[in-house]
C-alpha atoms as a PDB file:
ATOM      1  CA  UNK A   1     -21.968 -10.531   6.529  1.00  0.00           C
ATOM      2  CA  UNK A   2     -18.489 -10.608   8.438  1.00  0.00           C
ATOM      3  CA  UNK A   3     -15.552 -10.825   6.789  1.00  0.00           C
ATOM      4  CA  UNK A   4     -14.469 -13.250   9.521  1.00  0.00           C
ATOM      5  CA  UNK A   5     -15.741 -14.580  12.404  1.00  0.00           C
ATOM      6  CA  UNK A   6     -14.127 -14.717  15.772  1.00  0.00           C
ATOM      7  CA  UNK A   7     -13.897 -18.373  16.080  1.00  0.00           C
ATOM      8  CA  UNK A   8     -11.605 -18.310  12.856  1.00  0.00           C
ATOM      9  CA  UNK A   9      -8.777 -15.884  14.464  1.00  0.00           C
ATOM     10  CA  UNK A  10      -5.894 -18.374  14.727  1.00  0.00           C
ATOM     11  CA  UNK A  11      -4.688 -19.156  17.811  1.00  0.00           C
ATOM     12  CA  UNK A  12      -1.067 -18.361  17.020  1.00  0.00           C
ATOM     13  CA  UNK A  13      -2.586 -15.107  17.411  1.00  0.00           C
ATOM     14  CA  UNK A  14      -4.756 -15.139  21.012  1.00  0.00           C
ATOM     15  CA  UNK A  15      -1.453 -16.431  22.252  1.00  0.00           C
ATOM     16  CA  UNK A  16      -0.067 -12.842  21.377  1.00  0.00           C
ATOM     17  CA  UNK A  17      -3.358 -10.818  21.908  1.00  0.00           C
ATOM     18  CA  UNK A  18      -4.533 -12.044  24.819  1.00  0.00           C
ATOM     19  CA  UNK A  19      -8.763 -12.496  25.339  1.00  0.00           C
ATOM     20  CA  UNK A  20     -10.457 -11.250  22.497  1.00  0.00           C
ATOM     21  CA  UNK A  21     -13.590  -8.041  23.825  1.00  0.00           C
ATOM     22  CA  UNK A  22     -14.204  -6.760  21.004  1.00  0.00           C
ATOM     23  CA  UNK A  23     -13.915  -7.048  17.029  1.00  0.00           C
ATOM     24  CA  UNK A  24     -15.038  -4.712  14.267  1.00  0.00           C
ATOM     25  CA  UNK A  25     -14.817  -4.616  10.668  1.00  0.00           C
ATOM     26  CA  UNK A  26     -13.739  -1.409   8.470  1.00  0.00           C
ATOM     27  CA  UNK A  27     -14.391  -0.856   4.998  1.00  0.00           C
ATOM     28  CA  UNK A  28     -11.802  -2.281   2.773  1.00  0.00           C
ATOM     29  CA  UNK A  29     -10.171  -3.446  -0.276  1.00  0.00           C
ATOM     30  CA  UNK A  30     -11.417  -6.425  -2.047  1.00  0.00           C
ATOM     31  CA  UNK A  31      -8.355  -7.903  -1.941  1.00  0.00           C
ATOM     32  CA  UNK A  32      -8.589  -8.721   1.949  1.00  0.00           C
ATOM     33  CA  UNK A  33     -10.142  -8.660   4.558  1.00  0.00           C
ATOM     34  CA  UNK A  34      -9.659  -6.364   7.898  1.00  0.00           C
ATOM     35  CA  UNK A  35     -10.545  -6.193  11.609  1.00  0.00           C
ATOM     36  CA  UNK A  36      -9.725  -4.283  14.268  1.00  0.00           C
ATOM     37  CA  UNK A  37      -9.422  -6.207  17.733  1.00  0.00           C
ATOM     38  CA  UNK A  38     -10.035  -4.871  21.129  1.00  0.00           C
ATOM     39  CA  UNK A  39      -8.106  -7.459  23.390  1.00  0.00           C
ATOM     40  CA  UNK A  40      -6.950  -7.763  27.061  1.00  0.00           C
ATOM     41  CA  UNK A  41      -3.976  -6.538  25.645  1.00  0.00           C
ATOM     42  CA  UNK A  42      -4.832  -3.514  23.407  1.00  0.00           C
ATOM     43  CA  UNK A  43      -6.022  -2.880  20.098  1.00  0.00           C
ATOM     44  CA  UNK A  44      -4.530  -5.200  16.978  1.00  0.00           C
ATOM     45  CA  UNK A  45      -4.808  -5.132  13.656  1.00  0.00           C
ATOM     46  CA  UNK A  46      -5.617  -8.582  11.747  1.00  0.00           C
ATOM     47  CA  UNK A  47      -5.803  -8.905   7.979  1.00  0.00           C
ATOM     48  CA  UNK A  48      -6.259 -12.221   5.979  1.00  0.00           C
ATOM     49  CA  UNK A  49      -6.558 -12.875   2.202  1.00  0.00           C
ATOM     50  CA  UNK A  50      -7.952 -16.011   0.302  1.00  0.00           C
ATOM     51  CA  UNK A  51      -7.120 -17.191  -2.678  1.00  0.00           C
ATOM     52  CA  UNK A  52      -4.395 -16.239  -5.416  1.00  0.00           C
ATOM     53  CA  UNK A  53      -2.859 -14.104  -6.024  1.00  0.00           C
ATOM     54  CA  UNK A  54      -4.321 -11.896  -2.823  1.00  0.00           C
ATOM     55  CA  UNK A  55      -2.447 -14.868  -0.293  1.00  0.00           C
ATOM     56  CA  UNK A  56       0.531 -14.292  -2.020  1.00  0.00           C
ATOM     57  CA  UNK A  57       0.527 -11.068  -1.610  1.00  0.00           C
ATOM     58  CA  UNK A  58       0.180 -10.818   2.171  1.00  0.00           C
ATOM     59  CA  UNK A  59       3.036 -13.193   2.124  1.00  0.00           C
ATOM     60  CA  UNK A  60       5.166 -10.469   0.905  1.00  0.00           C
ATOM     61  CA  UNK A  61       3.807  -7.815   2.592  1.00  0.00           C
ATOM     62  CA  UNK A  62       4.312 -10.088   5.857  1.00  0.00           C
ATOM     63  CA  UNK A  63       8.636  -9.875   4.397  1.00  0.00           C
ATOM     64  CA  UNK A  64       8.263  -6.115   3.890  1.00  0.00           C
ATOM     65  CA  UNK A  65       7.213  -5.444   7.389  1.00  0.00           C
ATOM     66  CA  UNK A  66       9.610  -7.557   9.237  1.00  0.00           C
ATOM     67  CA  UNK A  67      12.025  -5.781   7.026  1.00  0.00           C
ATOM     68  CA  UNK A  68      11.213  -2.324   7.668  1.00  0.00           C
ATOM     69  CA  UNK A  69      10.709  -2.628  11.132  1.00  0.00           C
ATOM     70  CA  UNK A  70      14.315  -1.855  11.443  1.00  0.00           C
ATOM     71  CA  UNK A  71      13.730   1.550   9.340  1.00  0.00           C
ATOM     72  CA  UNK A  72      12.340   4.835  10.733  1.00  0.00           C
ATOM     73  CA  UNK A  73       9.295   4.575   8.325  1.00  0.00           C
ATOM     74  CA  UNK A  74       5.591   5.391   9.960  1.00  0.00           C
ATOM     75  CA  UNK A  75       4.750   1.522   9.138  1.00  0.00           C
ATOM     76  CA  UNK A  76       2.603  -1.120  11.933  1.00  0.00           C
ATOM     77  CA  UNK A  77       4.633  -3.788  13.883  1.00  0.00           C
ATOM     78  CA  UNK A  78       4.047  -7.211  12.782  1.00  0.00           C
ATOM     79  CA  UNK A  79       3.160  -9.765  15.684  1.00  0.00           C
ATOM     80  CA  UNK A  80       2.968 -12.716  13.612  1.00  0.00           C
ATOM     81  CA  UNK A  81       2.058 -13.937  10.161  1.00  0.00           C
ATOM     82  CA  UNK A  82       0.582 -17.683   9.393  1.00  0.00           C
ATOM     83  CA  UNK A  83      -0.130 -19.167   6.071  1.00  0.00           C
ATOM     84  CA  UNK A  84      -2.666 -22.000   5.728  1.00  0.00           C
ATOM     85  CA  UNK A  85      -2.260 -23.380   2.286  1.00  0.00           C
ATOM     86  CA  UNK A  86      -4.520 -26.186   2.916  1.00  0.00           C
ATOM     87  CA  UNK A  87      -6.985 -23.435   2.568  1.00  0.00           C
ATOM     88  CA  UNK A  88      -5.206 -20.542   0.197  1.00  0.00           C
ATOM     89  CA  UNK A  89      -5.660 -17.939   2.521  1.00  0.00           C
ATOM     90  CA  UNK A  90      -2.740 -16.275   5.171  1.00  0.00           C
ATOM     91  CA  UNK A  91      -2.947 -13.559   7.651  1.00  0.00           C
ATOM     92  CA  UNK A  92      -0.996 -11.036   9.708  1.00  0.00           C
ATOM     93  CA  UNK A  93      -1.404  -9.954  12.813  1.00  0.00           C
ATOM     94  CA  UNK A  94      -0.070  -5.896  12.945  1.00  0.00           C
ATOM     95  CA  UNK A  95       0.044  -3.396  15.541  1.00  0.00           C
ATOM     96  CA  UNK A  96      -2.845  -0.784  15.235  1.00  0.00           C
ATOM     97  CA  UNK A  97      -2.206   2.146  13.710  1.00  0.00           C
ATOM     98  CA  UNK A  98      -4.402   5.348  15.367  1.00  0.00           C
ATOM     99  CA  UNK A  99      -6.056   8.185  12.713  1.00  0.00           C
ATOM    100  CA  UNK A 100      -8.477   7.681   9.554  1.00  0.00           C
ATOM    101  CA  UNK A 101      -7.179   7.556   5.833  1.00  0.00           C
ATOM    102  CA  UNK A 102      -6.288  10.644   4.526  1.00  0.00           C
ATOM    103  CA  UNK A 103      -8.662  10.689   1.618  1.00  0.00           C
ATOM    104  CA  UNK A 104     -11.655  10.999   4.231  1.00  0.00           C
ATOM    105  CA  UNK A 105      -9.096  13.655   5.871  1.00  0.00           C
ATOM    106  CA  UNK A 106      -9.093  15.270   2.636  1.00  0.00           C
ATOM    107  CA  UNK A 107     -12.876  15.210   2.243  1.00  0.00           C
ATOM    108  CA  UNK A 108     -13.705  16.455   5.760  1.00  0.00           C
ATOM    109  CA  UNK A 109     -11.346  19.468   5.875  1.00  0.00           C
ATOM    110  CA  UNK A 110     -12.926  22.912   5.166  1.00  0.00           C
ATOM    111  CA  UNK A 111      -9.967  25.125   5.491  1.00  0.00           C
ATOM    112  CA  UNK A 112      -7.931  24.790   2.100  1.00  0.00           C
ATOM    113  CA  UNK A 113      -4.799  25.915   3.752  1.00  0.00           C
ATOM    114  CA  UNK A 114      -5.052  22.895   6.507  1.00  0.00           C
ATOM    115  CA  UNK A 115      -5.886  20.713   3.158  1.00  0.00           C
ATOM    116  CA  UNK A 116      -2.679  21.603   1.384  1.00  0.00           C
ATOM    117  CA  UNK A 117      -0.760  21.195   4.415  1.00  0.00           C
ATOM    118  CA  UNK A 118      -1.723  17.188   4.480  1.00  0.00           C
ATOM    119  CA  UNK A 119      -1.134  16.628   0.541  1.00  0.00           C
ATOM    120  CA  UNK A 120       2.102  18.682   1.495  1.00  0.00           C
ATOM    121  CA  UNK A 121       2.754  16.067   4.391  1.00  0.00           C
ATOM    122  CA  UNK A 122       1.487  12.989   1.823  1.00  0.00           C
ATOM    123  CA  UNK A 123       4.722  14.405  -0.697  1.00  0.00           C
ATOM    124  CA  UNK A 124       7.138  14.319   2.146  1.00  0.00           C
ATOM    125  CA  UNK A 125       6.141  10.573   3.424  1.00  0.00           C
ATOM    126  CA  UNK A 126       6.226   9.317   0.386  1.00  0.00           C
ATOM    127  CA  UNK A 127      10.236  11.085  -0.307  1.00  0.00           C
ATOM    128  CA  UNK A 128      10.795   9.360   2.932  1.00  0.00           C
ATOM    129  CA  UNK A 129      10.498   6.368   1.615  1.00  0.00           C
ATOM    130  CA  UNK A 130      12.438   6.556  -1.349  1.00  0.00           C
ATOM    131  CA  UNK A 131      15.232   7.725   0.416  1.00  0.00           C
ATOM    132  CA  UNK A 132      15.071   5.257   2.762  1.00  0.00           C
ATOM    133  CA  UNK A 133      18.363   2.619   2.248  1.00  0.00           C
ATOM    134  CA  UNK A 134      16.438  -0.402   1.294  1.00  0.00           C
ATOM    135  CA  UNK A 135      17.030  -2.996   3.757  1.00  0.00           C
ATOM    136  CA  UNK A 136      19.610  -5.816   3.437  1.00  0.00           C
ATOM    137  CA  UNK A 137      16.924  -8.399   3.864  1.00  0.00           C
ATOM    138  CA  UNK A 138      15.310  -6.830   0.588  1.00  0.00           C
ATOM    139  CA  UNK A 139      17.982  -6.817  -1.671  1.00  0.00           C
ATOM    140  CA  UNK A 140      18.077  -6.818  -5.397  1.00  0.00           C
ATOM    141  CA  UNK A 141      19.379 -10.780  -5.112  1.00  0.00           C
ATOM    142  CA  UNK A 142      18.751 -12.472  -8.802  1.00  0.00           C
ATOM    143  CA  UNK A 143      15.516 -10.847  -9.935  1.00  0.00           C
ATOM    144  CA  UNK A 144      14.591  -9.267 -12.988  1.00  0.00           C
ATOM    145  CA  UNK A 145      14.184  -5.583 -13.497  1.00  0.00           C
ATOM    146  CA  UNK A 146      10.978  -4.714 -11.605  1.00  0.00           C
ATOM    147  CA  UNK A 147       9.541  -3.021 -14.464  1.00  0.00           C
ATOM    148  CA  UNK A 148       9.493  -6.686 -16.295  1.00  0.00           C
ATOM    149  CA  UNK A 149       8.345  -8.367 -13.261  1.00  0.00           C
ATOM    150  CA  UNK A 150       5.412  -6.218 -13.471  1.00  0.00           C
ATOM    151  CA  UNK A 151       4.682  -6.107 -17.054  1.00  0.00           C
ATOM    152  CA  UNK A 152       4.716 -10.259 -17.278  1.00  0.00           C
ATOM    153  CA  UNK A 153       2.799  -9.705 -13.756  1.00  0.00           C
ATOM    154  CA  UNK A 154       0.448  -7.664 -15.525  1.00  0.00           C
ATOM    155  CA  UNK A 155      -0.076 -10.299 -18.305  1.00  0.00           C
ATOM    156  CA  UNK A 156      -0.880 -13.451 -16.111  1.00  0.00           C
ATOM    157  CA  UNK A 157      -3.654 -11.087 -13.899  1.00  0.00           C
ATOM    158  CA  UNK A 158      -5.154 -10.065 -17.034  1.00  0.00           C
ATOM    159  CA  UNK A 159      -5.623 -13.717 -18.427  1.00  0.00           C
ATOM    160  CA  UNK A 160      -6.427 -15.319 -15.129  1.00  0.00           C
ATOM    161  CA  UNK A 161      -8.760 -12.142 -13.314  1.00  0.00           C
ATOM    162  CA  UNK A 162     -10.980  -9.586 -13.828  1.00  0.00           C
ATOM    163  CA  UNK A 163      -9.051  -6.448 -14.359  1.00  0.00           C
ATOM    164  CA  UNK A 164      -9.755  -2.556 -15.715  1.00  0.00           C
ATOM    165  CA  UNK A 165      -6.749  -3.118 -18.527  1.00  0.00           C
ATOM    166  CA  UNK A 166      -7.141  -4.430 -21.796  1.00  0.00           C
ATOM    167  CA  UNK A 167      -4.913  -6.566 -23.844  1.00  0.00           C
ATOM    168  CA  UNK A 168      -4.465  -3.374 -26.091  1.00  0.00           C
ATOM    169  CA  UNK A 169      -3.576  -1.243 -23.372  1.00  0.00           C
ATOM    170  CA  UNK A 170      -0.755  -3.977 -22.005  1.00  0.00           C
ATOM    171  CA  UNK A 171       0.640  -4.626 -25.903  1.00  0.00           C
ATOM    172  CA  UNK A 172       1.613  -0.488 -26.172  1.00  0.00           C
ATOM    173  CA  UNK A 173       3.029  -0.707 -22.333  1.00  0.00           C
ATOM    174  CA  UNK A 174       5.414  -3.444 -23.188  1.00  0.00           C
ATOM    175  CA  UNK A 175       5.999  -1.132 -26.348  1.00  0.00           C
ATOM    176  CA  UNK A 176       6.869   2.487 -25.316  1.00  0.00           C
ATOM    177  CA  UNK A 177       8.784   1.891 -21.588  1.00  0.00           C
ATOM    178  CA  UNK A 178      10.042   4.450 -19.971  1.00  0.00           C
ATOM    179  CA  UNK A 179      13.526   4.977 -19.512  1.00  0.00           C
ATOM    180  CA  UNK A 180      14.958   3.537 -16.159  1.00  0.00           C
ATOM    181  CA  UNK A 181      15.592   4.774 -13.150  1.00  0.00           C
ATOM    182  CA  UNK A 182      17.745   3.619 -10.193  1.00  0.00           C
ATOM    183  CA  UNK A 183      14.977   1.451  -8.118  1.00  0.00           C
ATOM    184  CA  UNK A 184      14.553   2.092  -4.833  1.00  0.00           C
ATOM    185  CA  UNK A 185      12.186   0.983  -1.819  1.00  0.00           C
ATOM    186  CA  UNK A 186       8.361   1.171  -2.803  1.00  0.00           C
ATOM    187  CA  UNK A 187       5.464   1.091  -0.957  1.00  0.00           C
ATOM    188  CA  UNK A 188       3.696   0.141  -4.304  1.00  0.00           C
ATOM    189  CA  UNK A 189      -0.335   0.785  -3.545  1.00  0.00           C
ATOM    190  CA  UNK A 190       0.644   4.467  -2.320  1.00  0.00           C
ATOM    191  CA  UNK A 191      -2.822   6.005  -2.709  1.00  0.00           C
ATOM    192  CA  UNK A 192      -5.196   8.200  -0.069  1.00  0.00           C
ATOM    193  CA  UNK A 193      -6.344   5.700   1.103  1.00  0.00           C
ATOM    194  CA  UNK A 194      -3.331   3.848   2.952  1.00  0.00           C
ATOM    195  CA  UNK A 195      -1.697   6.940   4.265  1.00  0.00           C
ATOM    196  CA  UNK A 196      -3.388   7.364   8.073  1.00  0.00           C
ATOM    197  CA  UNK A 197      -3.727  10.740   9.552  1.00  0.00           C
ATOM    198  CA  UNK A 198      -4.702  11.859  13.018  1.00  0.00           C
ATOM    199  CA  UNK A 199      -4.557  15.359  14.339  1.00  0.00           C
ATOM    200  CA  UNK A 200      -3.408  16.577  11.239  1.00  0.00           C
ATOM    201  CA  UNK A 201      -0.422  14.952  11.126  1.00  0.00           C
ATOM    202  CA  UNK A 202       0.019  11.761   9.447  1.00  0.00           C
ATOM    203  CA  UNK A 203       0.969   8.848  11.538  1.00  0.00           C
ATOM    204  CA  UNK A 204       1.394   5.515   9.633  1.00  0.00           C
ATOM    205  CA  UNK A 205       1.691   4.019   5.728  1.00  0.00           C
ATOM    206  CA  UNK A 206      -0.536   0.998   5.661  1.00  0.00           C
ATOM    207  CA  UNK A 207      -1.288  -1.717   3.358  1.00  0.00           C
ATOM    208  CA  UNK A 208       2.483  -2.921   1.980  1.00  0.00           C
ATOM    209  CA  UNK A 209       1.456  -5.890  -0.054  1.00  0.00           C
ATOM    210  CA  UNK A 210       3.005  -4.512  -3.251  1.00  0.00           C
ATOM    211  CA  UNK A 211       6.247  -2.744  -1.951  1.00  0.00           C
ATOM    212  CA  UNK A 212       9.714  -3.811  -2.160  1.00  0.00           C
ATOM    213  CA  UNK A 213      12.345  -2.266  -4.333  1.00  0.00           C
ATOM    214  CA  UNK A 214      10.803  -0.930  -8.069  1.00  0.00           C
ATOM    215  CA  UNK A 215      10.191   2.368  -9.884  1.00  0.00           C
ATOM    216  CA  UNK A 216       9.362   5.505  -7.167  1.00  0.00           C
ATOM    217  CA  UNK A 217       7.472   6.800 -10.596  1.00  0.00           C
ATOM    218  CA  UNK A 218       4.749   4.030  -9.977  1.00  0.00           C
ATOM    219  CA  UNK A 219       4.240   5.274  -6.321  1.00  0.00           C
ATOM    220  CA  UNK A 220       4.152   9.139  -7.432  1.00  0.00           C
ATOM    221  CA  UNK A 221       1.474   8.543 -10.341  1.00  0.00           C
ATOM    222  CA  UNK A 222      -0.585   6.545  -8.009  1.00  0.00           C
ATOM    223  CA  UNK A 223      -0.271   9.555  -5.518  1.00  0.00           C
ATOM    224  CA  UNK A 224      -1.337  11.859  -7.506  1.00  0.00           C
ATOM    225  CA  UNK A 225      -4.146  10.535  -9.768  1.00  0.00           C
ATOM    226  CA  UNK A 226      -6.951  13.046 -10.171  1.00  0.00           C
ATOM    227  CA  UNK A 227      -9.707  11.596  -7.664  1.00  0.00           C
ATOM    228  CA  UNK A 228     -12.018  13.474  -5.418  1.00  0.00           C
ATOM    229  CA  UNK A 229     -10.824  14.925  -2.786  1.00  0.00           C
ATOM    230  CA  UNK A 230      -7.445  15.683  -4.312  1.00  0.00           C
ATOM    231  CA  UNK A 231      -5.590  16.280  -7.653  1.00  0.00           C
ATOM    232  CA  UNK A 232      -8.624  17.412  -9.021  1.00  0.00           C
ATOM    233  CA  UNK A 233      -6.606  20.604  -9.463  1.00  0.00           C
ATOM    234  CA  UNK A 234      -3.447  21.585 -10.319  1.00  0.00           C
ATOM    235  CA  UNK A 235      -2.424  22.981  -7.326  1.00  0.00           C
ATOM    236  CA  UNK A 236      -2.900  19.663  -5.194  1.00  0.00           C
ATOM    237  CA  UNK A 237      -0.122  18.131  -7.192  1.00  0.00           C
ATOM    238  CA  UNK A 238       2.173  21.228  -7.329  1.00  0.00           C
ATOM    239  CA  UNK A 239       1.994  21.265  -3.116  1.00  0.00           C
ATOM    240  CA  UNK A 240       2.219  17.552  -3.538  1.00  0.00           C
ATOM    241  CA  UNK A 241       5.712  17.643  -5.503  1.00  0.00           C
ATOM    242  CA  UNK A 242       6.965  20.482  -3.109  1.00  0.00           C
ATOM    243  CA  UNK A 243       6.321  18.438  -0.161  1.00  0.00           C
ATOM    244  CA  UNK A 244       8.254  15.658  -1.676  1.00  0.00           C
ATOM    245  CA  UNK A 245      10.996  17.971  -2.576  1.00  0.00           C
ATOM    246  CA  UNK A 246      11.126  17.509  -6.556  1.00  0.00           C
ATOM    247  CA  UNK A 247       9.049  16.954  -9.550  1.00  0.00           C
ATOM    248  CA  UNK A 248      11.036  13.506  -9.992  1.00  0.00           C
ATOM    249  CA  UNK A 249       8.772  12.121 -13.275  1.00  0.00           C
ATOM    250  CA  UNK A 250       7.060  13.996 -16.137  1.00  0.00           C
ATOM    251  CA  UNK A 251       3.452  13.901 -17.220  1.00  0.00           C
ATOM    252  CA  UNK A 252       3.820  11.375 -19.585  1.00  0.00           C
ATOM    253  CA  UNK A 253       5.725   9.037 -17.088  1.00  0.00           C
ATOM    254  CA  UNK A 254       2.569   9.068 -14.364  1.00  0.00           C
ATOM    255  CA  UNK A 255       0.439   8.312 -17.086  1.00  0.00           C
ATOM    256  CA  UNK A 256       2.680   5.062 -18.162  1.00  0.00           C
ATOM    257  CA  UNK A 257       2.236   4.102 -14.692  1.00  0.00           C
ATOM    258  CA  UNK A 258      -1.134   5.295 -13.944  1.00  0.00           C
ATOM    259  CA  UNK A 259      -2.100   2.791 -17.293  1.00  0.00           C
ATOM    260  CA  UNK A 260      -0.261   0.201 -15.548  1.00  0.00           C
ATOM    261  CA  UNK A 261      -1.931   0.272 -11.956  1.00  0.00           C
ATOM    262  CA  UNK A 262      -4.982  -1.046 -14.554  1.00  0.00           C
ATOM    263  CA  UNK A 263      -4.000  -4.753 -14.282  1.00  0.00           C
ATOM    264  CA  UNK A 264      -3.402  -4.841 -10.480  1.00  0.00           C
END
């Protein structure tokens, strides 16, 4: 069954696009859904979520893009974003991004030193990020520190959706915090999967719906959790940390935020 159906693009959006000649579907999160679409005026990228918290989030990660357009980060244009709230659901239009996620890079590549060269790349695009100056139209403003955003974040998804934490695991997070850092821009979901490769060089960070200024230490344990086909040795995450120019948490800090990706 599609995701969505052709009829259901929003016009908003064939008003940028052009005639729609072709749509298809890739696999995806369950948080929203994706198509590609071939118009008479290239190749966009469409995403649209239903439902809370997932519309939510593409509202922010509509803010982050228009934000970082202005940065030199590998991250798609956005067209145009629309929310229909009549319905819960909202959706982006995005430039395409060319190349195939780097964990079916990973998988595909039989020369180990070609391998470590992409974690190596994966380390350096993610220390690109940090040190990018966060942009004025994401500043710190009023909030709370992002670790208790996340933590009372945390709470509400694990009484109101299905989630791999437990109430256990949530009561000795809130407990044993790390110490702070100074915050700085975060892509926030920074796994294999939304880091796109092509020619063995990595051309664009998708999927921004949790970014915005927090704790690089949540991006670096979610980097480097052991999963197939990387970090399932300890060499993956040394080349990792070299490409990224520091080992910038220790091993009981990833696991604090490894335990924490649990409720999202």
């Amino acid at each position: 069954m599609m995701p969505m159906a052709p009829d259901e693009l929003p016009d908003a959006f064939r008003d940028v696009m052009g005639a729609v000649t072709g749509i298809r579907f890739p696999r995806q999160g369950d948080t929203a859904d994706l198509a590609l679409v071939d118009t008479t005026r290239g190749r966009f990228a469409i995403k649209r979520a239903r439902g809370r918290p997932f519309s939510a989030w593409i509202r922010r990660e509509a803010r982050l893009l228009a934000a970082l357009t202005k940065t030199p980060l590998p991250t798609p244009t956005l067209y145009a974003a629309m929310d229909e709230p009549e319905r819960e659901q909202s959706w982006l239009l995005m430039e395409f991004l060319p190349g195939d996620s780097l964990r079916r890079m990973l998988a595909a590549e039989p020369e180990e030193h070609r391998r470590r060269e992409l974690i190596y790349q994966y380390g350096a695009v993610l220390s690109q990020i940090h040190a990018c100056p966060v942009p004025e139209d994401l500043g710190p403003g009023d909030e709370s520190p992002w670790l208790e955003r996340m933590l009372a974040e945390a709470r509400y998804n694990l009484e109101h959706f299905p989630v791999d934490g437990t109430q256990e695991l949530l009561v000795a997070l809130t407990a044993k915090k790390p110490p702070p850092v100074t915050p700085t821009l975060i892509h926030g979901d920074f796994t294999l999967d939304n880091v796109l490769v092509l020619d063995g060089r990595i051309t664009g960070v998708v999927d921004w719906s949790g970014g915005g200024i927090g704790d690089p230490r949540y991006d670096v344990a979610l980097a480097v959790r052991t999963k197939h086909p990387a970090f399932d040795k300890a060499r993956d995450e040394e080349v990792f940390f070299q490409g990224y120019g520091r080992r910038m948490a220790s091993d009981r800090e990833l696991e604090y935020f490894t335990d924490l990706y649990e409720f999202f």
